[in-house]
Protein backbone atom coordinates (compact mmCIF):
# COMPACT_ATOMS: atom_id res chain seq x y z
CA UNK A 1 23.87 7.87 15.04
CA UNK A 2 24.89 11.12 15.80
CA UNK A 3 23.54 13.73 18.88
CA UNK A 4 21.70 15.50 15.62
CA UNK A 5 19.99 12.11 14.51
CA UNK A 6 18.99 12.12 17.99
CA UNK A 7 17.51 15.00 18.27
CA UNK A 8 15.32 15.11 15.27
CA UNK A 9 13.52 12.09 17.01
CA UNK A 10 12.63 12.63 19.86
CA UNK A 11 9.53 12.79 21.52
CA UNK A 12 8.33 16.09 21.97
CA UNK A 13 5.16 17.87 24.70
CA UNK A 14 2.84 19.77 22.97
CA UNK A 15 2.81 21.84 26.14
CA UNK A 16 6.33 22.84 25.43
CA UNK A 17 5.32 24.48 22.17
CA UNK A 18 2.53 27.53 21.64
CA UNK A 19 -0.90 26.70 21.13
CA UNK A 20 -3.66 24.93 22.94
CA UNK A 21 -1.53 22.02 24.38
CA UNK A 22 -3.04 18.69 24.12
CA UNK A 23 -2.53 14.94 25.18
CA UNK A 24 -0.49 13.60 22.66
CA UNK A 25 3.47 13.60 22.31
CA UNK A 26 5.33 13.70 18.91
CA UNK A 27 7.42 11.59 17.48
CA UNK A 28 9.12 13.45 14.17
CA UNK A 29 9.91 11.04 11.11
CA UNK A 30 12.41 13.36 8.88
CA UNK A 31 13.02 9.88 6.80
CA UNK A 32 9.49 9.79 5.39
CA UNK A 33 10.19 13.41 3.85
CA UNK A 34 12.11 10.94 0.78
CA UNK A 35 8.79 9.11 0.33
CA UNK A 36 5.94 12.04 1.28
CA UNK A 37 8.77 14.75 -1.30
CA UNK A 38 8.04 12.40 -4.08
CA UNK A 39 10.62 9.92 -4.49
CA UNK A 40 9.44 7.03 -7.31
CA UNK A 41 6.41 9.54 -7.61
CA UNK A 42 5.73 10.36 -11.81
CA UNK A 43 6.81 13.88 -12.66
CA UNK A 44 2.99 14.02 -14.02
CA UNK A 45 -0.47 13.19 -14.10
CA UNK A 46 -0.09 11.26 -17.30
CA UNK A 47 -0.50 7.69 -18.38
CA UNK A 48 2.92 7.15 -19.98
CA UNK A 49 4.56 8.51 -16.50
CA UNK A 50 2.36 6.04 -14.04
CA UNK A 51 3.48 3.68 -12.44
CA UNK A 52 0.19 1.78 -12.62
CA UNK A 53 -0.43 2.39 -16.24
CA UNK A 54 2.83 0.65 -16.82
CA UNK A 55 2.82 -2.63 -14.64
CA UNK A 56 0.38 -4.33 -16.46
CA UNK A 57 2.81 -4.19 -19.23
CA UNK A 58 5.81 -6.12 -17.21
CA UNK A 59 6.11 -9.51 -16.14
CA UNK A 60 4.17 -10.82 -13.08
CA UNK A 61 7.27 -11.63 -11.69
CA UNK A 62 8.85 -7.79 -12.40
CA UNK A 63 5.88 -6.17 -11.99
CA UNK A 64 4.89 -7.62 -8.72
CA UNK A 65 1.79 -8.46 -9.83
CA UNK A 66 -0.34 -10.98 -8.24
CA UNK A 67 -3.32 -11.24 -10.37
CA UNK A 68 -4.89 -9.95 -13.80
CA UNK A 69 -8.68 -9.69 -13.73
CA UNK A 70 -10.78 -7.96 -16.87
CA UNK A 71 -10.93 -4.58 -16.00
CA UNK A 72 -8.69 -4.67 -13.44
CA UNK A 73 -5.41 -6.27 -11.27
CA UNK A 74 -4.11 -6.61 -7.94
CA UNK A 75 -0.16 -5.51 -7.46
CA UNK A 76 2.02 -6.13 -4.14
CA UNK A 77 2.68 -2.36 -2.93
CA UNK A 78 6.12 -1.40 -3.76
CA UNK A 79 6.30 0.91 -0.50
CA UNK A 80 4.12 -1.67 2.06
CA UNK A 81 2.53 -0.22 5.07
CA UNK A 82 2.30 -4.17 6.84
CA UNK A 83 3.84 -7.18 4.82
CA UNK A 84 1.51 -8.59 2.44
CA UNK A 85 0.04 -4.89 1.38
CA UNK A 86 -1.94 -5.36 -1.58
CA UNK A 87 -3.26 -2.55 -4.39
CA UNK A 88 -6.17 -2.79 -6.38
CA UNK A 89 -5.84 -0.99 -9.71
CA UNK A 90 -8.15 -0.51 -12.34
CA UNK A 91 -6.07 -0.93 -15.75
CA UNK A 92 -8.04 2.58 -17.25
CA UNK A 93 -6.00 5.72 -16.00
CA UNK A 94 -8.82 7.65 -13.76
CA UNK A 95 -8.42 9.05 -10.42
CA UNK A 96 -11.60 8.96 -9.18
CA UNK A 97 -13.62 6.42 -7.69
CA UNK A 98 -16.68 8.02 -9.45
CA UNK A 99 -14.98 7.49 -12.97
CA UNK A 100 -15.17 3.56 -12.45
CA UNK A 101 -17.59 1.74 -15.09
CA UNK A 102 -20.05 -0.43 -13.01
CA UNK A 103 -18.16 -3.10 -14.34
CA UNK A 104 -14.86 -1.70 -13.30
CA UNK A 105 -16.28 -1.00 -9.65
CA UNK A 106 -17.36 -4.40 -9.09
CA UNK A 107 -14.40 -6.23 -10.25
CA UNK A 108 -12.57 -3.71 -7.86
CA UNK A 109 -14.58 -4.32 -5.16
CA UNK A 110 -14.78 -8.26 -6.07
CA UNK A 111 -10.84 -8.53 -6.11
CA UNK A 112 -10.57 -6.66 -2.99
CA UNK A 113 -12.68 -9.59 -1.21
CA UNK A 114 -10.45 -12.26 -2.67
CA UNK A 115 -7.39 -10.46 -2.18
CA UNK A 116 -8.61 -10.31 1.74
CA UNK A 117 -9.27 -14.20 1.54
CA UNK A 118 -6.01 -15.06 -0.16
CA UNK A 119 -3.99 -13.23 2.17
CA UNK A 120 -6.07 -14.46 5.37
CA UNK A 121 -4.82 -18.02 3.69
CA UNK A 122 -1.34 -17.28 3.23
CA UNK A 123 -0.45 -15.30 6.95
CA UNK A 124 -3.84 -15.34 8.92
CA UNK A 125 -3.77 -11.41 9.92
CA UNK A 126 -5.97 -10.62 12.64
CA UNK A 127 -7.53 -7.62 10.72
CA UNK A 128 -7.19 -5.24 7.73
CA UNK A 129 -6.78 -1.90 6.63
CA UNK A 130 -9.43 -1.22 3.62
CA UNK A 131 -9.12 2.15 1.82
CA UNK A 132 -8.57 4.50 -1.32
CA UNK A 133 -7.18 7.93 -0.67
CA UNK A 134 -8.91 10.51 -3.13
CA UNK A 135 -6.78 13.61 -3.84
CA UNK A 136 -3.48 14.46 -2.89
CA UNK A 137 -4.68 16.67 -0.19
CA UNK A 138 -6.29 13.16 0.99
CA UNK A 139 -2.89 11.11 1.02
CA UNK A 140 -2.86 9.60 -2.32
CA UNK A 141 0.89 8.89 -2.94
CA UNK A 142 -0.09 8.72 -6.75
CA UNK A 143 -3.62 10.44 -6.93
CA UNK A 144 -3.75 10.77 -10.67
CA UNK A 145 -5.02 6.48 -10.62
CA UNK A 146 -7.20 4.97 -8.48
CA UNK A 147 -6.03 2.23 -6.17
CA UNK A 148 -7.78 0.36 -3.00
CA UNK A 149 -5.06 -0.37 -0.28
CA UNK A 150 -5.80 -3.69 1.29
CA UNK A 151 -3.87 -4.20 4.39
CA UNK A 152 -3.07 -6.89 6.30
CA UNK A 153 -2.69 -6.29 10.16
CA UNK A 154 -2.01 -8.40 13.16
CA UNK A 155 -2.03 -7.66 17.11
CA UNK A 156 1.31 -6.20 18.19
CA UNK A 157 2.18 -5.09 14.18
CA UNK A 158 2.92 -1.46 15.60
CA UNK A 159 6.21 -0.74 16.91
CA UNK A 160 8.71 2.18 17.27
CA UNK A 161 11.29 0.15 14.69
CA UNK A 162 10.67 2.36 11.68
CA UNK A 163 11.01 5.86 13.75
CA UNK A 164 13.73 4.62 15.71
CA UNK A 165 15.98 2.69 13.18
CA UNK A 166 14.65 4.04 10.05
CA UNK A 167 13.54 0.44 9.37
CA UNK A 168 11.05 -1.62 8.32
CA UNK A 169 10.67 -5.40 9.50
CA UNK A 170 8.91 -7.27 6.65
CA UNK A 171 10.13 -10.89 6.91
CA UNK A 172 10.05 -12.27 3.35
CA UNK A 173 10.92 -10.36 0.12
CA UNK A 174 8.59 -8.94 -2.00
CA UNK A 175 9.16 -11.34 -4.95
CA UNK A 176 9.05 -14.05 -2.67
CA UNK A 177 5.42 -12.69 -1.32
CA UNK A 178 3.88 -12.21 -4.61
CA UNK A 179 4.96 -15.55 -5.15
CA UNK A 180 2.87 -17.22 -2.17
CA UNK A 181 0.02 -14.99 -2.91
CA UNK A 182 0.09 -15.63 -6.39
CA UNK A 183 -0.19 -19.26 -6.36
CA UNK A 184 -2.86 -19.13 -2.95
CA UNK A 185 -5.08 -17.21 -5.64
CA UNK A 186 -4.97 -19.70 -8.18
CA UNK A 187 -5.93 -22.15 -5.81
CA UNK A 188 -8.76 -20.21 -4.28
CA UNK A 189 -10.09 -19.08 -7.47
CA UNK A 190 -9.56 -22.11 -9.84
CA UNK A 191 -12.96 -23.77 -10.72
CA UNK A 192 -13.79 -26.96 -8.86
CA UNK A 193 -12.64 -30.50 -9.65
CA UNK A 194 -9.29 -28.63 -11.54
């Protein structure tokens, strides 16, 4: 790491900047530019350029995909917040939660539940993250199709590893992930007596 490296992250006091100063320090995170710039982001809004629009069309396995429902499917995130960070996508291209059939909505809603059951079975997180960022200008990394974030957290998952060392700890692979989940949400879902 060089003196420069250094610099870019450390901690800086708002009271040594202008402005109203306040309580918090800052910790600056050049290495998220890649991700935040648009790196694995489609060039457009289209269907033929998303990234959810084509999943359904790969393998499971490929696609990360951990289950198919009707109307909709639920996909390991490719860029996870927590290990075990689950998306929710509808398979119809719309970007707003507003644009959902009824049915679509409640299979989104319903697959969010399970998905929070089968993940509680597989690494018993003490908590979770629910959301769907609406807009761009909200944080959607890919705002042109809907997706509910379902993430799994635990006491203590925080730390200073991915502004420090520019890493992430997530302690299985992602193939190896969908895998478990997968096959817990057969099991939870498979009708009785099977």
């Amino acid at each position: 790491m060089t003196s420069g490296d250094q610099d870019s992250r450390r901690a800086e006091r708002a009271g040594d900047h202008p402005g109203v100063p306040d309580a918090f320090e800052r910790l600056w995170t050049p290495h998220r530019m890649v991700y935040v710039g648009g790196q694995d982001k489609p060039e457009d809004d289209g269907e033929a350029a998303c990234p959810f629009c084509r999943t359904p069309s790969r393998s499971d396995e490929d696609g990360l995909v951990v289950h198919r429902g009707a109307s909709a499917y639920v996909v390991l995130n490719l860029y996870p917040y927590n290990p075990g960070h689950l998306l929710v996508c509808p398979y119809r291209h719309v970007a707003d939660l507003t644009e959902l059939t009824d049915d679509e909505r409640d299979e989104v809603g319903a697959l969010t539940a399970t998905a929070m059951r089968v993940v509680r079975g597989v690494s018993a997180p003490d908590g979770f993250n629910l959301g769907m960022n609406q807009g761009a200008v909200a944080g959607a990394g890919i705002a042109a199709h809907l997706h509910q974030h379902v993430v799994p957290r635990w006491n203590g998952d925080s730390n200073f590893l991915p502004v420090v060392a520019r890493t992430k700890a997530l302690p299985q692979v992602l193939g190896e992930t969908r895998d478990l989940l997968a096959a817990a949400w057969a099991a939870a879902t498979a009708p009785e007596g099977i």
